[in-house]
PDB file of N, CA and C in Angstrom:
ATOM      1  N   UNK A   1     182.644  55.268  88.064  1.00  0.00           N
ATOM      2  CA  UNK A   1     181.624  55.250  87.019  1.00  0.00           C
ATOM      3  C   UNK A   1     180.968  56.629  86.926  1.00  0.00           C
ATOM      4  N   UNK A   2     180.597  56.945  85.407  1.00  0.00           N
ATOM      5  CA  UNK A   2     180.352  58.626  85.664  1.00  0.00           C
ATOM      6  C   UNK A   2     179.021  58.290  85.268  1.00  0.00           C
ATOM      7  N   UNK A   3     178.061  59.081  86.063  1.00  0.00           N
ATOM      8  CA  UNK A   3     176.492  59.091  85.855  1.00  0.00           C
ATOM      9  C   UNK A   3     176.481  59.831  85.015  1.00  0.00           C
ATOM     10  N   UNK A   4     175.355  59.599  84.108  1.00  0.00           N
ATOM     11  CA  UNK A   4     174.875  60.147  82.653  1.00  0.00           C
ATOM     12  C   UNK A   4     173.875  61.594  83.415  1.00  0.00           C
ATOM     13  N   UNK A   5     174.627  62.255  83.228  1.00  0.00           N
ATOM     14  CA  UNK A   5     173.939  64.127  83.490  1.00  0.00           C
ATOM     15  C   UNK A   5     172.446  64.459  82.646  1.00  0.00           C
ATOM     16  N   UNK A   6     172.387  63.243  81.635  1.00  0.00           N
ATOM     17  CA  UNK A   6     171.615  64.153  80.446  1.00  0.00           C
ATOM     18  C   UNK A   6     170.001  64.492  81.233  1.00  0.00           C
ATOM     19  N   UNK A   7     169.496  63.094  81.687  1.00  0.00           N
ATOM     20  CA  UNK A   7     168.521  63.103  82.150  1.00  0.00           C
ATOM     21  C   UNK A   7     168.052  64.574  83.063  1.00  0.00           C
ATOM     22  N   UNK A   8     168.840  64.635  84.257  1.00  0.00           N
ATOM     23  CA  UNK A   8     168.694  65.754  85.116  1.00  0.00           C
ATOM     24  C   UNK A   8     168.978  67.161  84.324  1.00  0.00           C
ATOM     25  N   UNK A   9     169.689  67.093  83.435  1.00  0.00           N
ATOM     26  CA  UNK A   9     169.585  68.203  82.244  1.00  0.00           C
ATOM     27  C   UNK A   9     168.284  68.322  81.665  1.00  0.00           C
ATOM     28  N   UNK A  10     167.761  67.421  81.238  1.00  0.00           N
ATOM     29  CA  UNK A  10     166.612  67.389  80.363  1.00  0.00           C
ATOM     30  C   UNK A  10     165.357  67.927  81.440  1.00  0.00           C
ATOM     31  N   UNK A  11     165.172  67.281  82.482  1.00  0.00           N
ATOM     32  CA  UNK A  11     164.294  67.832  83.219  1.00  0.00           C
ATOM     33  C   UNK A  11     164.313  69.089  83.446  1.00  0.00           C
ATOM     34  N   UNK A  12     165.418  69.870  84.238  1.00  0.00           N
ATOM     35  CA  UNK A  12     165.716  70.976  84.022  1.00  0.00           C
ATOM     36  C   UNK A  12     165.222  72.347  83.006  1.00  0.00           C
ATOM     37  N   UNK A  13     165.681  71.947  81.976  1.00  0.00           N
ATOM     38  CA  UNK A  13     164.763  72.156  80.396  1.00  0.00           C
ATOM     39  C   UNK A  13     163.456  72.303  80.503  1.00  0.00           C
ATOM     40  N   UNK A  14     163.258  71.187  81.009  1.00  0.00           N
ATOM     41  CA  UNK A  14     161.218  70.346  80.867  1.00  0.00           C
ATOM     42  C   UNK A  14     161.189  71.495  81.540  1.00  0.00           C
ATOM     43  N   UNK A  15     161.042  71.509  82.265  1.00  0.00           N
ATOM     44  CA  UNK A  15     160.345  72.693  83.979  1.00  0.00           C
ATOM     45  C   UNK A  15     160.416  74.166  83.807  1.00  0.00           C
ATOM     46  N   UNK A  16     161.845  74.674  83.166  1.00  0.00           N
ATOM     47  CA  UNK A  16     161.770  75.839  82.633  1.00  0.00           C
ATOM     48  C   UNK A  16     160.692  76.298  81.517  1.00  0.00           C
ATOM     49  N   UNK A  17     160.210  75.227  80.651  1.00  0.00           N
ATOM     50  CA  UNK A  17     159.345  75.089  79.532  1.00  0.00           C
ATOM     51  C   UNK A  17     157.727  75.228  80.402  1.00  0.00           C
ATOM     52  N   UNK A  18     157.684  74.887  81.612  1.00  0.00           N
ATOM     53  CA  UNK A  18     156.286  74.755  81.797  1.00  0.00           C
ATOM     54  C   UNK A  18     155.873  75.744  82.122  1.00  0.00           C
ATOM     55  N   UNK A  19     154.764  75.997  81.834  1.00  0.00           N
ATOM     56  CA  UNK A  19     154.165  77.617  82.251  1.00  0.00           C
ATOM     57  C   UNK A  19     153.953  77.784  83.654  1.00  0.00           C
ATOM     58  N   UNK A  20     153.657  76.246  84.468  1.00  0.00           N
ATOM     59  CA  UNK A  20     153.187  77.117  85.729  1.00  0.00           C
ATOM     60  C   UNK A  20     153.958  76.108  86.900  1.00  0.00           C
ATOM     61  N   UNK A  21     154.490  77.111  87.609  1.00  0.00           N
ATOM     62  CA  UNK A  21     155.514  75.925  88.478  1.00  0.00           C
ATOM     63  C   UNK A  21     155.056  75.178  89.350  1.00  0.00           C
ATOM     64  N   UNK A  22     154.123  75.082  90.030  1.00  0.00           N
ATOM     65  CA  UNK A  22     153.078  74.097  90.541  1.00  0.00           C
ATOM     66  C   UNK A  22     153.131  72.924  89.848  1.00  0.00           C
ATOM     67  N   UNK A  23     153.242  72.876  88.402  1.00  0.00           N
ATOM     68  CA  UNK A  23     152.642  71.760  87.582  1.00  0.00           C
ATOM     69  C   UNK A  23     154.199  71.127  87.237  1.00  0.00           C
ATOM     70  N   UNK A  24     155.142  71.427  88.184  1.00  0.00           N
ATOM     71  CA  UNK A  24     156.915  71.124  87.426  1.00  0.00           C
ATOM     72  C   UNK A  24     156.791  69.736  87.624  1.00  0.00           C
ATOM     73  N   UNK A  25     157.619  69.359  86.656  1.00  0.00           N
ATOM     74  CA  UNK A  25     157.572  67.809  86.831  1.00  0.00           C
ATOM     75  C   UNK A  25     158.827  67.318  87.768  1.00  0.00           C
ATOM     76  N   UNK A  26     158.187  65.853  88.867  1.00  0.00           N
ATOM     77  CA  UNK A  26     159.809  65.813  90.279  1.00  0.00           C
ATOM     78  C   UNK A  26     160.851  65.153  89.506  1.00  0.00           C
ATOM     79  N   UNK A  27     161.792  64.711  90.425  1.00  0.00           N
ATOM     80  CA  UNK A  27     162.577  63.971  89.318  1.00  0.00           C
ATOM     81  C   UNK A  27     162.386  62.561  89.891  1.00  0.00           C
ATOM     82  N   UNK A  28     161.276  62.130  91.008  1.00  0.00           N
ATOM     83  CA  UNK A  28     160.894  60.728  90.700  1.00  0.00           C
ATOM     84  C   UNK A  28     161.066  60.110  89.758  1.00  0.00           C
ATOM     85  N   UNK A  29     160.653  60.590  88.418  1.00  0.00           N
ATOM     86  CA  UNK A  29     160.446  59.875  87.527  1.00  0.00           C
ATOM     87  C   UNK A  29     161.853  59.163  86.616  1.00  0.00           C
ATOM     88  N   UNK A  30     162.939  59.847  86.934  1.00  0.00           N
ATOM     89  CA  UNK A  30     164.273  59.521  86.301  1.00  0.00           C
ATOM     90  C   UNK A  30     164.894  58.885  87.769  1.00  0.00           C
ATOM     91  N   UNK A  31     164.730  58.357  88.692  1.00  0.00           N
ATOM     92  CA  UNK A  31     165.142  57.972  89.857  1.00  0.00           C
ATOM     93  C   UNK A  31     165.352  56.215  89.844  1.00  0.00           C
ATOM     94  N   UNK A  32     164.405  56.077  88.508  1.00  0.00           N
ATOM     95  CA  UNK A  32     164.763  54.065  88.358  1.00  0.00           C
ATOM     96  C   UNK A  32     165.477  54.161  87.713  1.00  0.00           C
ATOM     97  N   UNK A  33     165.985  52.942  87.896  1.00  0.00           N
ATOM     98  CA  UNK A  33     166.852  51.912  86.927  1.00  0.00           C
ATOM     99  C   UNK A  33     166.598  52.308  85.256  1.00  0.00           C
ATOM    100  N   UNK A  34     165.278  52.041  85.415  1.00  0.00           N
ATOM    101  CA  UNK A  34     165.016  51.242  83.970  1.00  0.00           C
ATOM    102  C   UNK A  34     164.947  53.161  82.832  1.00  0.00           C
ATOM    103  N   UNK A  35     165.593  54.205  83.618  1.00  0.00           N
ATOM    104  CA  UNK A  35     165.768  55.182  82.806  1.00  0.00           C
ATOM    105  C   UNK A  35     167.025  54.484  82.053  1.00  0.00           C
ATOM    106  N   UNK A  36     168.082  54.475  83.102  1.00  0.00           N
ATOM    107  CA  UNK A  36     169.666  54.328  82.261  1.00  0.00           C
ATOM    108  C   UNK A  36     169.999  52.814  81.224  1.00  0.00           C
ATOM    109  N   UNK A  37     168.649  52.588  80.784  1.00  0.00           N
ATOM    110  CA  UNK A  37     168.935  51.283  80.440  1.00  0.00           C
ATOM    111  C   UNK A  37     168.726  51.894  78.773  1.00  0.00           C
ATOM    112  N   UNK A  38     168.814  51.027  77.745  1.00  0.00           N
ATOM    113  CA  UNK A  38     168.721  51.403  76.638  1.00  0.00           C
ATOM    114  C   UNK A  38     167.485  51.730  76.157  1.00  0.00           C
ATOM    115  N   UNK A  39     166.931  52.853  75.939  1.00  0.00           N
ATOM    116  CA  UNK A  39     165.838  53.262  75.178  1.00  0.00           C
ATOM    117  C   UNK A  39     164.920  54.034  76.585  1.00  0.00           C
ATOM    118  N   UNK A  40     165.462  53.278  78.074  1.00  0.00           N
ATOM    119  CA  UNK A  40     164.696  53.440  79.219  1.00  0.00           C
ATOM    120  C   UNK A  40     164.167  55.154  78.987  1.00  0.00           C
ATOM    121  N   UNK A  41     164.924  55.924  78.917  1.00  0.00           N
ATOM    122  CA  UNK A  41     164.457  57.447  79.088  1.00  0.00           C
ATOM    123  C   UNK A  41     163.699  57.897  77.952  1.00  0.00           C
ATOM    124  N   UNK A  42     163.744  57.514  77.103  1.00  0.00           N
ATOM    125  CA  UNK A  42     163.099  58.019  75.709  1.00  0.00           C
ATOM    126  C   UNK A  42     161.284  57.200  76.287  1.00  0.00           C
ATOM    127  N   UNK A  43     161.192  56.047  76.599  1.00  0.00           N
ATOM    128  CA  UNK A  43     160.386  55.333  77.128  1.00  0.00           C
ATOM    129  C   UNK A  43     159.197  56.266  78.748  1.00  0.00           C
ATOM    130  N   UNK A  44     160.321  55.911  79.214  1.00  0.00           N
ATOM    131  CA  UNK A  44     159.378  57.070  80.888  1.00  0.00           C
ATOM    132  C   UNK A  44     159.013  58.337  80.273  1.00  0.00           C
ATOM    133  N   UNK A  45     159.550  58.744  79.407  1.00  0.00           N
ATOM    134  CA  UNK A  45     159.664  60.443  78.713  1.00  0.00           C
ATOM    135  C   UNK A  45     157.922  60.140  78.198  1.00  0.00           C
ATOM    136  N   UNK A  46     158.137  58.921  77.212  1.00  0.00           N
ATOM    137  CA  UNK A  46     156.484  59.211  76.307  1.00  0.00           C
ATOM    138  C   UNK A  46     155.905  58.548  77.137  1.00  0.00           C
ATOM    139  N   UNK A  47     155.862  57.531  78.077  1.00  0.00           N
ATOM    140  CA  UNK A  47     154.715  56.980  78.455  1.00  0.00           C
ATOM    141  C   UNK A  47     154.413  57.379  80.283  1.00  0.00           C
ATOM    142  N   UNK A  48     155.048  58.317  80.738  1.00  0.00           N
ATOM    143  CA  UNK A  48     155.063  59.082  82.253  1.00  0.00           C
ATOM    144  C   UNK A  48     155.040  60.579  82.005  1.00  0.00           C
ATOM    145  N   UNK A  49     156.083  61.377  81.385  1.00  0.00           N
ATOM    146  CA  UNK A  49     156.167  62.590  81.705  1.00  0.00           C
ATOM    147  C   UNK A  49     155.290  63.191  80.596  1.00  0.00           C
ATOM    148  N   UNK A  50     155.053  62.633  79.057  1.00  0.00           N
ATOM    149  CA  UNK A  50     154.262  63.704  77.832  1.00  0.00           C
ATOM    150  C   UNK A  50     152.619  63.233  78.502  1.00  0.00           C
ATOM    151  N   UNK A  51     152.193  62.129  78.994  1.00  0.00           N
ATOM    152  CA  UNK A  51     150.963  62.271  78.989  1.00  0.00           C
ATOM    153  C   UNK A  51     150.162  63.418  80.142  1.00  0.00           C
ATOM    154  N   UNK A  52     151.128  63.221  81.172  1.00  0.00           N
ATOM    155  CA  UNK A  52     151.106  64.409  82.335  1.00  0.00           C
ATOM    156  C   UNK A  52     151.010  65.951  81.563  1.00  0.00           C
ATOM    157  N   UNK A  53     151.702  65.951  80.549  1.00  0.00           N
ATOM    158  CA  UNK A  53     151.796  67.247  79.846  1.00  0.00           C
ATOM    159  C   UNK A  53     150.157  67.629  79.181  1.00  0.00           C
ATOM    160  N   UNK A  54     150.064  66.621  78.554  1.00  0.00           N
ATOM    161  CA  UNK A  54     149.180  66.392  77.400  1.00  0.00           C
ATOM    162  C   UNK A  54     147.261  66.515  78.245  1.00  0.00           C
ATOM    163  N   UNK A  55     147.336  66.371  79.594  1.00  0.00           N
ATOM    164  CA  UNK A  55     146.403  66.470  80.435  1.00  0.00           C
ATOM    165  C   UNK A  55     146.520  67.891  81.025  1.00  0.00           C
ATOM    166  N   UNK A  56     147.521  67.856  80.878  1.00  0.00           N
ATOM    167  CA  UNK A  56     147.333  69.567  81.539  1.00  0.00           C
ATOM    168  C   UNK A  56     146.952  70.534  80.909  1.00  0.00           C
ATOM    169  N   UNK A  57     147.627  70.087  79.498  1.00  0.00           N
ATOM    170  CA  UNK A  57     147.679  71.233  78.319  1.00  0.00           C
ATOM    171  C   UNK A  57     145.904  71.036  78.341  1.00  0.00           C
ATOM    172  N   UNK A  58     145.239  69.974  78.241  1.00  0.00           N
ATOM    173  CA  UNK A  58     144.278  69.624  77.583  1.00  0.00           C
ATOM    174  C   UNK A  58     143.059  70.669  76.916  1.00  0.00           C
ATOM    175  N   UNK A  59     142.751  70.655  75.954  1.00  0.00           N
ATOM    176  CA  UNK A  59     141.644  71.763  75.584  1.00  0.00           C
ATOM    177  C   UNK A  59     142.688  72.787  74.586  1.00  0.00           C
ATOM    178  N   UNK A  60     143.846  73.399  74.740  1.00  0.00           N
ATOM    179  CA  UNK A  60     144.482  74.384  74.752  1.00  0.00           C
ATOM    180  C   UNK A  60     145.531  74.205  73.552  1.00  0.00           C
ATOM    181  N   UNK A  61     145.243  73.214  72.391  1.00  0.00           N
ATOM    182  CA  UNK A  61     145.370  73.324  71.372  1.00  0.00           C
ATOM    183  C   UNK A  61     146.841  73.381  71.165  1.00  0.00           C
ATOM    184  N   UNK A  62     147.996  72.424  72.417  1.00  0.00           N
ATOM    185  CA  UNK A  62     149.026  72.554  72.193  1.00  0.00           C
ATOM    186  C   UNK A  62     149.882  71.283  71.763  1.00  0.00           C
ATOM    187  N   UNK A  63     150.588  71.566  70.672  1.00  0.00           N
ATOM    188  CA  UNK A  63     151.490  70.256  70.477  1.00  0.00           C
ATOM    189  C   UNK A  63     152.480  69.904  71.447  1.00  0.00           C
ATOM    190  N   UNK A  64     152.129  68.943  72.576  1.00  0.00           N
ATOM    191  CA  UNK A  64     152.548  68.768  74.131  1.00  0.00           C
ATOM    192  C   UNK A  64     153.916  68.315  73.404  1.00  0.00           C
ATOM    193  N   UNK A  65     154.018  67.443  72.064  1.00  0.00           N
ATOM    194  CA  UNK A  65     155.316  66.408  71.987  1.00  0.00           C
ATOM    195  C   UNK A  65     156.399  67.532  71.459  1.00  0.00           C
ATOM    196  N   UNK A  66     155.986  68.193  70.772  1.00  0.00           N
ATOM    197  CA  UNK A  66     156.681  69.251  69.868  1.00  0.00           C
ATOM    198  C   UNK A  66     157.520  70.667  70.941  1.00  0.00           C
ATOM    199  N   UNK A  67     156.428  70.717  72.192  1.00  0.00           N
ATOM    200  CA  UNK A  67     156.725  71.632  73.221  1.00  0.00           C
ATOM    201  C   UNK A  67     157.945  71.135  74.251  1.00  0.00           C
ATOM    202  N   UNK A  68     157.557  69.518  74.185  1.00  0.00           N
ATOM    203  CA  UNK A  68     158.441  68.893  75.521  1.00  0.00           C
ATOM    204  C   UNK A  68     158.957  67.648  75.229  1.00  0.00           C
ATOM    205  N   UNK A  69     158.690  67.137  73.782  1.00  0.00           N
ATOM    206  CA  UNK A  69     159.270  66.016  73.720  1.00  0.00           C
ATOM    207  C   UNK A  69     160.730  65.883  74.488  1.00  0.00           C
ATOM    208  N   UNK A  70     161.260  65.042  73.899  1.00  0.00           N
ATOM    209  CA  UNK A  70     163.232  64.354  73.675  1.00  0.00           C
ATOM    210  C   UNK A  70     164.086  65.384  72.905  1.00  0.00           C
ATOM    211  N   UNK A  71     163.328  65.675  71.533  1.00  0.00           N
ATOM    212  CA  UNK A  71     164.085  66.088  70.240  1.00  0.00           C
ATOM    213  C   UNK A  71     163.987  67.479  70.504  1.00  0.00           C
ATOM    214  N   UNK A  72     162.854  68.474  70.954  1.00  0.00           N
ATOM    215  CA  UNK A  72     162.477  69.508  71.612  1.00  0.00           C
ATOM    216  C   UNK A  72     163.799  70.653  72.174  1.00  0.00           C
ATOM    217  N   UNK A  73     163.489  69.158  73.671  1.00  0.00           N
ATOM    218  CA  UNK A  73     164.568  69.385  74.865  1.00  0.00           C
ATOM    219  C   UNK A  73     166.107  69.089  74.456  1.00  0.00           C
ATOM    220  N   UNK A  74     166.434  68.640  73.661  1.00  0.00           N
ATOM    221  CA  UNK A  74     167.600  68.390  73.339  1.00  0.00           C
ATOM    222  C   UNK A  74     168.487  69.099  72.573  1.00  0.00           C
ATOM    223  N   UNK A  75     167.849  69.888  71.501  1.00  0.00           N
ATOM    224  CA  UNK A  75     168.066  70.730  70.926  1.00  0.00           C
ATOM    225  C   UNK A  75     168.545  72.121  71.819  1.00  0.00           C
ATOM    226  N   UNK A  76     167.887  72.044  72.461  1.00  0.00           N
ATOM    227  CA  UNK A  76     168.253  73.401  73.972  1.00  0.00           C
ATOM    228  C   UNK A  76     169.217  73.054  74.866  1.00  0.00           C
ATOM    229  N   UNK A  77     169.925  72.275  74.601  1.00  0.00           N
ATOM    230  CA  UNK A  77     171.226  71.526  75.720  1.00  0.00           C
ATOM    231  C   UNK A  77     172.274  72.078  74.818  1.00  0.00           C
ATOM    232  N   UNK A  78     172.945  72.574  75.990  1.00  0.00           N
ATOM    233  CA  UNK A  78     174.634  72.976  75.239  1.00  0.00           C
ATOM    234  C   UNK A  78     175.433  72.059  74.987  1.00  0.00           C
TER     235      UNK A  78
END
């Protein structure tokens, strides 16, 4: 069975995108189940990894979804 790469790709992406590496996101968060399930990663993405963003950014006038969404990060994958 071949594991789906995209996820650990996408993070990858995410982390290079963040300004400060202290603040990188682990890959706990793609480590369940309920990523590889249908919709699962698009799901942990908005409701675990953008709000983490969206607190950090906070004050600083940045479009967190537009910076790090799905559609973002995906676009930057070969």
């Amino acid at each position: 069975m071949q594991q789906d790469l995209e996820p650990a790709r996408l993070l990858d992406a995410l982390n290079a995108r963040i300004d400060d590496a202290d603040f990188a996101i682990g890959p706990s968060y793609l480590m369940k189940r309920g990523v590889y399930r249908e919709g699962g990663l698009e799901r942990t993405w908005r409701t675990k990894i953008l709000p983490l963003l969206e607190e950090h950014h906070y004050g600083e006038g940045i479009d967190v979804n537009a910076r790090y969404g799905l559609d973002s990060l995906r676009g930057q994958l070969p």
